[in-house]
PDB file of N, CA and C in Angstrom:
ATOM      1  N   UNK A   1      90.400 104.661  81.439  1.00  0.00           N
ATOM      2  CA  UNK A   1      91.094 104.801  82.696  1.00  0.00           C
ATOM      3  C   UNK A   1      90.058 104.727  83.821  1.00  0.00           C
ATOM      4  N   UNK A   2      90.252 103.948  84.974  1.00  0.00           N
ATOM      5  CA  UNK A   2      89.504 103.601  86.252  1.00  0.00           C
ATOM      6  C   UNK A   2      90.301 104.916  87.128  1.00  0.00           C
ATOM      7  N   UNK A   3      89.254 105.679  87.627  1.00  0.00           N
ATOM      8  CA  UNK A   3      89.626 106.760  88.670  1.00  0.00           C
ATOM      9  C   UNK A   3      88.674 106.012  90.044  1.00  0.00           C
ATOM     10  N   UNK A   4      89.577 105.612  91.309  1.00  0.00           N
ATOM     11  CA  UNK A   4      89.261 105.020  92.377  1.00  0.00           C
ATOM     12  C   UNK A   4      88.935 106.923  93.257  1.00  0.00           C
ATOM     13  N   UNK A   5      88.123 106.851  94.145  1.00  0.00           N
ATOM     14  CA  UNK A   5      87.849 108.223  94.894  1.00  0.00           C
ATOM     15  C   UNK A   5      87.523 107.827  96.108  1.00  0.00           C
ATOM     16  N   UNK A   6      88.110 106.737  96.577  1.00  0.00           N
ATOM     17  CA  UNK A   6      88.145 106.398  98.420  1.00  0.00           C
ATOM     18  C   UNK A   6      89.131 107.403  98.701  1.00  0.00           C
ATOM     19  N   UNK A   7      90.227 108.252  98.370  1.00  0.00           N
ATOM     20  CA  UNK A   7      91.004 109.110  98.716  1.00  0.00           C
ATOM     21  C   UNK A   7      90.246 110.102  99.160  1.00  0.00           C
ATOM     22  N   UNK A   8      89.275 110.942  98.123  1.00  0.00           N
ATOM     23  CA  UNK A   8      88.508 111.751  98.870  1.00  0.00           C
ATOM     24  C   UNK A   8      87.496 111.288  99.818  1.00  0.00           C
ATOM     25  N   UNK A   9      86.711 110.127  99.430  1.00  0.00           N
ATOM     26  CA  UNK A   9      85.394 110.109 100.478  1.00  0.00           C
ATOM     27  C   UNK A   9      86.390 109.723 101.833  1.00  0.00           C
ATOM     28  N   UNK A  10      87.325 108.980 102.086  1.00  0.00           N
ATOM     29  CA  UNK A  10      88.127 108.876 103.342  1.00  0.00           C
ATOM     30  C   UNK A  10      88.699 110.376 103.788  1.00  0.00           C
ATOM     31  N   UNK A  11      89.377 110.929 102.996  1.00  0.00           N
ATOM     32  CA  UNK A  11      89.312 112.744 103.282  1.00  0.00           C
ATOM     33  C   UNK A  11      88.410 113.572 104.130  1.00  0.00           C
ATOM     34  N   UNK A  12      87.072 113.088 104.009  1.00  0.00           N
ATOM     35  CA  UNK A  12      85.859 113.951 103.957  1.00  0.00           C
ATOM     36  C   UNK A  12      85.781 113.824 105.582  1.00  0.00           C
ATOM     37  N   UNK A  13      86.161 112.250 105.546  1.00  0.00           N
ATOM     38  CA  UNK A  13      85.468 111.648 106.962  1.00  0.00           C
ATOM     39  C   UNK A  13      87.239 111.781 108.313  1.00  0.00           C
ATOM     40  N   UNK A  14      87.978 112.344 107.558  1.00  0.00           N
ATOM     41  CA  UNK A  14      89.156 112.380 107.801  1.00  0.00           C
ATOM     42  C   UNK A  14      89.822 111.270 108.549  1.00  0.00           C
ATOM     43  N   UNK A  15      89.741 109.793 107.735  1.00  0.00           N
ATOM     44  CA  UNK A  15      89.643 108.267 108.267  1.00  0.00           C
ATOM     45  C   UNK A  15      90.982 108.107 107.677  1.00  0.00           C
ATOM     46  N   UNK A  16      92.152 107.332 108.354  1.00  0.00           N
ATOM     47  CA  UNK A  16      93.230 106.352 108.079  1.00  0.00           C
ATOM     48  C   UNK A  16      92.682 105.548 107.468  1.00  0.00           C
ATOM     49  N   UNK A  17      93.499 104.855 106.664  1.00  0.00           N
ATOM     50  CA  UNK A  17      93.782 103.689 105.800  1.00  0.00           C
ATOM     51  C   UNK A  17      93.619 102.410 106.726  1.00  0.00           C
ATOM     52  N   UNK A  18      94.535 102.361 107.808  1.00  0.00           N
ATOM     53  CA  UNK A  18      94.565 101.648 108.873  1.00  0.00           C
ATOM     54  C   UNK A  18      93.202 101.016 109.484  1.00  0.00           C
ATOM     55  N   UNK A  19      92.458 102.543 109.616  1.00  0.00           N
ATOM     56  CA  UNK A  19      91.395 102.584 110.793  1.00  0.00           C
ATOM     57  C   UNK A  19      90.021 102.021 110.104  1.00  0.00           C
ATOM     58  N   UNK A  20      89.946 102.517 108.752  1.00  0.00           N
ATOM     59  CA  UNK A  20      88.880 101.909 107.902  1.00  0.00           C
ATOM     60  C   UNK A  20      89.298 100.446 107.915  1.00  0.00           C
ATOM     61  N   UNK A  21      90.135  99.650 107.328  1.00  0.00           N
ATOM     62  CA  UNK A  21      90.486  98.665 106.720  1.00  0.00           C
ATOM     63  C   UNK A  21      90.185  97.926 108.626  1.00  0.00           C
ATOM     64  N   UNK A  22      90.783  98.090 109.713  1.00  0.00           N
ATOM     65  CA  UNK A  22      90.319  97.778 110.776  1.00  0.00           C
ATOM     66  C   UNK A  22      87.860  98.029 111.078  1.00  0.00           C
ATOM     67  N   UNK A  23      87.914  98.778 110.514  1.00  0.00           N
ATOM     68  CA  UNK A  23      86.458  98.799 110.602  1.00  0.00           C
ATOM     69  C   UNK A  23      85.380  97.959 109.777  1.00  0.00           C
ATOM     70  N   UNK A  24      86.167  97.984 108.819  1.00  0.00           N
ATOM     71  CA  UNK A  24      85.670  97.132 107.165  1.00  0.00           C
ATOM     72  C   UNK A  24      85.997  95.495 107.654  1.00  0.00           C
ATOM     73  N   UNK A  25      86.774  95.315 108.027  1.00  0.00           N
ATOM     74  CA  UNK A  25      87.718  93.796 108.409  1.00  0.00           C
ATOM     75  C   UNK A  25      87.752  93.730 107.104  1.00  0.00           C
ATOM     76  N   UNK A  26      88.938  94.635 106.479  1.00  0.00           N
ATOM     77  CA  UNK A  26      89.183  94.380 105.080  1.00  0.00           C
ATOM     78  C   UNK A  26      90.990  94.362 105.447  1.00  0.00           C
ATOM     79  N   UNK A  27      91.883  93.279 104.850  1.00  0.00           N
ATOM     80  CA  UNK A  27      93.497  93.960 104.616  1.00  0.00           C
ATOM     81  C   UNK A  27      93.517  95.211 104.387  1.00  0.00           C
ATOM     82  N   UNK A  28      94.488  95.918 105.108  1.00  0.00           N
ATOM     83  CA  UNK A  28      95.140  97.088 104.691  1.00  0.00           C
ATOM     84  C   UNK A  28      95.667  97.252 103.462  1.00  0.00           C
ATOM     85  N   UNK A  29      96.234  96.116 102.934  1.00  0.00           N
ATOM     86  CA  UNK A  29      96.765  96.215 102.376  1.00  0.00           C
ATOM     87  C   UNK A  29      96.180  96.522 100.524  1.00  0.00           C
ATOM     88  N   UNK A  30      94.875  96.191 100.743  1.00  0.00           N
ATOM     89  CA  UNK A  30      93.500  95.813  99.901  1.00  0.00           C
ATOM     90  C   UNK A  30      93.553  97.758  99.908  1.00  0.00           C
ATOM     91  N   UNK A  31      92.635  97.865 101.455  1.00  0.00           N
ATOM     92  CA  UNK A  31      92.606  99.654 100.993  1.00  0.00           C
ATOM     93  C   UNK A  31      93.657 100.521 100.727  1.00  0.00           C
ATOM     94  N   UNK A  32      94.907 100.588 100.908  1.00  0.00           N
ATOM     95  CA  UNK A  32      95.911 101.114 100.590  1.00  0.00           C
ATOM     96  C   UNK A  32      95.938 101.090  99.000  1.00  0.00           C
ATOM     97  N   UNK A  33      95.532 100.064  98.519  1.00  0.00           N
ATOM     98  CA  UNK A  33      95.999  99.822  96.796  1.00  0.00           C
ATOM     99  C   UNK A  33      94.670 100.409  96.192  1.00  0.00           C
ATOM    100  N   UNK A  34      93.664 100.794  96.697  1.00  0.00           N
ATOM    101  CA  UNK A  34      92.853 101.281  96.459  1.00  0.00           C
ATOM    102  C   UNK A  34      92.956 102.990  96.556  1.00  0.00           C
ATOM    103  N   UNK A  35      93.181 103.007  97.501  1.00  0.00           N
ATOM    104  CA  UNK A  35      93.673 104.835  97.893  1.00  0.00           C
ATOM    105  C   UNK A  35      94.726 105.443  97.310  1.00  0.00           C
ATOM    106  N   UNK A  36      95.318 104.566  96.867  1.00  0.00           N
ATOM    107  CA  UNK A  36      96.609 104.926  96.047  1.00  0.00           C
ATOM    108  C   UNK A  36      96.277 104.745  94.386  1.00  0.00           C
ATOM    109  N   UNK A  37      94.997 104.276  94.147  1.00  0.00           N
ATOM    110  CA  UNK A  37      94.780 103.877  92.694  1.00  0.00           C
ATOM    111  C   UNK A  37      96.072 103.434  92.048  1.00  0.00           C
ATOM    112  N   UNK A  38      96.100 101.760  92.967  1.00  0.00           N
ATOM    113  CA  UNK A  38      97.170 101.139  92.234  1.00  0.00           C
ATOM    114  C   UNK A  38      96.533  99.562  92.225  1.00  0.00           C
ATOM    115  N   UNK A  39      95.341  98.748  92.298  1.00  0.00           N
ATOM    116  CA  UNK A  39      94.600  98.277  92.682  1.00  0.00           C
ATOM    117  C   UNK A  39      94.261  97.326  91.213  1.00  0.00           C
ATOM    118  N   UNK A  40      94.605  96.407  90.859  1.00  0.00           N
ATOM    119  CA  UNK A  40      94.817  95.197  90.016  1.00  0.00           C
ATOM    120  C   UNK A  40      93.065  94.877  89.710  1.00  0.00           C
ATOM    121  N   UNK A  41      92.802  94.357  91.335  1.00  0.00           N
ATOM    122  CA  UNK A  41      91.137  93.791  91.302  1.00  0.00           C
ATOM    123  C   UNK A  41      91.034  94.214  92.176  1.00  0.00           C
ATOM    124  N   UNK A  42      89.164  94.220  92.312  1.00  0.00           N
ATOM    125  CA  UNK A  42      88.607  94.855  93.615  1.00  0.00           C
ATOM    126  C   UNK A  42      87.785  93.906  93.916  1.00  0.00           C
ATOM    127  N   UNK A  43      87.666  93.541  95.123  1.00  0.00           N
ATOM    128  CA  UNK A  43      86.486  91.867  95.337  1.00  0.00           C
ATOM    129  C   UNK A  43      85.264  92.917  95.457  1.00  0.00           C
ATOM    130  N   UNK A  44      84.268  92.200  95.057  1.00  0.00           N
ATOM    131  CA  UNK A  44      82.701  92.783  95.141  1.00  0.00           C
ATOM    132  C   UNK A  44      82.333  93.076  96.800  1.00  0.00           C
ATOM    133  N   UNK A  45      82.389  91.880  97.474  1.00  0.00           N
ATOM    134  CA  UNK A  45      82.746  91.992  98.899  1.00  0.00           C
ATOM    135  C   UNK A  45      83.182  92.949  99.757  1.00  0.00           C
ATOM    136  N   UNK A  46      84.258  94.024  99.107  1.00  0.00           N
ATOM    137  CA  UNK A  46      85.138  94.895  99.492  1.00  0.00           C
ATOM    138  C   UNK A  46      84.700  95.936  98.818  1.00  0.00           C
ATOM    139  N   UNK A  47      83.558  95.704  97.596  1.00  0.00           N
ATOM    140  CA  UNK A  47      83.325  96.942  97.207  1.00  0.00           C
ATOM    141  C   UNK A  47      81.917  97.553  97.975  1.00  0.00           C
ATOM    142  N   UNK A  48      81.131  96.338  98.294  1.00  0.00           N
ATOM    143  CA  UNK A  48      79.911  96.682  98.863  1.00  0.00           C
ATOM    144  C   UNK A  48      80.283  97.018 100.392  1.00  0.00           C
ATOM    145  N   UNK A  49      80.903  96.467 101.037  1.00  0.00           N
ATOM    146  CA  UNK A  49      81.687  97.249 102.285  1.00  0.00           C
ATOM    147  C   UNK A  49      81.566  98.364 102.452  1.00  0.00           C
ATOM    148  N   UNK A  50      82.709  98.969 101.396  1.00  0.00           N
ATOM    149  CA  UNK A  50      82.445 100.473 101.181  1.00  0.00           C
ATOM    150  C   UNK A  50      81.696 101.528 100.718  1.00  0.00           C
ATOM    151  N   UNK A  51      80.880 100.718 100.308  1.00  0.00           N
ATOM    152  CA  UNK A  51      79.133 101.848  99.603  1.00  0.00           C
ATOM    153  C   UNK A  51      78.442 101.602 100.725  1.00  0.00           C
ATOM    154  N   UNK A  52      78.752 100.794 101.640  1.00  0.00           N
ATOM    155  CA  UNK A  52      77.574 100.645 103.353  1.00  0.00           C
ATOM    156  C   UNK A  52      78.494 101.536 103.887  1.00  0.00           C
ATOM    157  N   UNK A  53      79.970 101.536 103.987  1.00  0.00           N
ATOM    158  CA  UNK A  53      80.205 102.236 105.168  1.00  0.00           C
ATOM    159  C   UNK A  53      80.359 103.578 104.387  1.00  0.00           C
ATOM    160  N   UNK A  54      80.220 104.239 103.431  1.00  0.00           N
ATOM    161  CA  UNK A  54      80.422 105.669 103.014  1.00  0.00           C
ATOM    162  C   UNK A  54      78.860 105.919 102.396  1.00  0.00           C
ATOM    163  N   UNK A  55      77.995 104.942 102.449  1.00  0.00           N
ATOM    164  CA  UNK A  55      76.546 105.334 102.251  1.00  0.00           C
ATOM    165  C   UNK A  55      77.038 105.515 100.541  1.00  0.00           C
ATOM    166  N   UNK A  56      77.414 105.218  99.584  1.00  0.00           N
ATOM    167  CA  UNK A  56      77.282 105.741  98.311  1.00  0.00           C
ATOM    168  C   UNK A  56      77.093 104.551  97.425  1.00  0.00           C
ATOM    169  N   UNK A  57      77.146 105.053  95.998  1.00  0.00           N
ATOM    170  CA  UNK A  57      77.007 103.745  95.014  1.00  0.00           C
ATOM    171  C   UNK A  57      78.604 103.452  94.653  1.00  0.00           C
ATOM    172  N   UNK A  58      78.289 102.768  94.024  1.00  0.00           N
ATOM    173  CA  UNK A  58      79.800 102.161  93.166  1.00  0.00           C
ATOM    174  C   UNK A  58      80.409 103.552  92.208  1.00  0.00           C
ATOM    175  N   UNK A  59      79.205 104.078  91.759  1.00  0.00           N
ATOM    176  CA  UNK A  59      79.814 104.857  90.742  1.00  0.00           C
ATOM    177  C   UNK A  59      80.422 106.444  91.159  1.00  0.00           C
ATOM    178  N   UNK A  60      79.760 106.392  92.864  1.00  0.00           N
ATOM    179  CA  UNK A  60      80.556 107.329  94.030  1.00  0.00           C
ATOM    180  C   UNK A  60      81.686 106.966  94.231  1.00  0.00           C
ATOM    181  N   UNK A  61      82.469 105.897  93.731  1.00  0.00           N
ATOM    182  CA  UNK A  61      83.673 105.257  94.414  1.00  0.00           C
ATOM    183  C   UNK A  61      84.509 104.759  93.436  1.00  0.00           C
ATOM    184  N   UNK A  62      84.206 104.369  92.335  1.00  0.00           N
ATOM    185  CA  UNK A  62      85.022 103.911  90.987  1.00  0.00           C
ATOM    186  C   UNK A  62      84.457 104.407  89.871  1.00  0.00           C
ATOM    187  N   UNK A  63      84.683 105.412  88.957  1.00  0.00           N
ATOM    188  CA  UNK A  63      84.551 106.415  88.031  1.00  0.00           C
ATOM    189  C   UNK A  63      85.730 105.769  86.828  1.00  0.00           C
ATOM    190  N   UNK A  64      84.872 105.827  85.483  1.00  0.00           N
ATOM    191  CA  UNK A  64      85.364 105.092  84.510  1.00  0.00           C
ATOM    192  C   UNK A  64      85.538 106.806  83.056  1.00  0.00           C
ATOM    193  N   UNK A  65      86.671 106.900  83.011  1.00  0.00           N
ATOM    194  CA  UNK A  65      87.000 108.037  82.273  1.00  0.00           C
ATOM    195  C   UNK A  65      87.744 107.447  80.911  1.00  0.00           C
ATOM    196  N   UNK A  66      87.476 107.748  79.803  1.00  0.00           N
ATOM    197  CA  UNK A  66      88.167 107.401  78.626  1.00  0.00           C
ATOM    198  C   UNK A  66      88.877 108.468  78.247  1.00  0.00           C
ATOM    199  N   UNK A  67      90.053 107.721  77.575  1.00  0.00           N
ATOM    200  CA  UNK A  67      91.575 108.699  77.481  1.00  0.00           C
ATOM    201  C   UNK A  67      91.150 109.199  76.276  1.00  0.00           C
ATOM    202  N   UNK A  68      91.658 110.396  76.337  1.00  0.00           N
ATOM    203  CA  UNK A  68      91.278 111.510  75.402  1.00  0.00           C
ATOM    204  C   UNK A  68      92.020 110.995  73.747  1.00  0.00           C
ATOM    205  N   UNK A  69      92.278 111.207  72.794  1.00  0.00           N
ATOM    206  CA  UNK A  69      92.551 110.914  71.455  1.00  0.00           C
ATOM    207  C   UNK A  69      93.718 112.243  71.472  1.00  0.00           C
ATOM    208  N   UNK A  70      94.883 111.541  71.126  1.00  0.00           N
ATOM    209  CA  UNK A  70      95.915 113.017  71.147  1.00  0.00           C
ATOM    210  C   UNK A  70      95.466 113.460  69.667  1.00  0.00           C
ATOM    211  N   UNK A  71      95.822 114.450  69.618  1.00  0.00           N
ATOM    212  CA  UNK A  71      95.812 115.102  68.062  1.00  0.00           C
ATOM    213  C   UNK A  71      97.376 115.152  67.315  1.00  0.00           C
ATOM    214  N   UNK A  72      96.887 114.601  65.962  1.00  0.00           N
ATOM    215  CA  UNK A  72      98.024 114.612  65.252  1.00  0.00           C
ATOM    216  C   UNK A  72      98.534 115.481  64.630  1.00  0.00           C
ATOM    217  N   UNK A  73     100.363 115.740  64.838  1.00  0.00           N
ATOM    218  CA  UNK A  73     100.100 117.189  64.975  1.00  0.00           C
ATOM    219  C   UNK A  73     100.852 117.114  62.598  1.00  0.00           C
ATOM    220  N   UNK A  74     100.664 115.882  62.217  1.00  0.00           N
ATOM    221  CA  UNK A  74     100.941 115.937  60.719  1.00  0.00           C
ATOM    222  C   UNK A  74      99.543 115.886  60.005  1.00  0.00           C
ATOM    223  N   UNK A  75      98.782 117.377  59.789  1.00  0.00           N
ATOM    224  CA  UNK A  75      97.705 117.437  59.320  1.00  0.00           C
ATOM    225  C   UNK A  75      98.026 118.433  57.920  1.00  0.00           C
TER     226      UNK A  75
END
């Protein structure tokens, strides 16, 4: 599972969706699907954008978590 965290670093800086994506000259529509972690692809372009304008790395901003193994409950 891909965990996106522009929700918080935009939080921090207490920035619109709008107002970044106007600062970035990125679509809104690009950061919205991002902030919402609903986000298909991310252009490299749009990712380095946002590690200049929030000062961080990639791995400050897209966090890669593996789904846990359910346990079976016929043991």
């Amino acid at each position: 599972m891909i965990k996106c965290h522009l929700s918080k670093l935009m939080g921090e800086e207490k920035l619109k969706i709008a107002d970044l994506a106007k600062a970035l000259k990125v679509n809104r529509s690009t950061i919205a699907s991002l902030y919402h972690e609903k986000a298909q692809l991310i252009n490299i372009d749009v990712l380095e954008k946002l590690c200049k304008h929030f000062n961080c790395t990639i791995s400050d901003l897209i966090e890669y978590r593996s789904k846990a193994k359910k346990k079976s409950k016929n043991k």
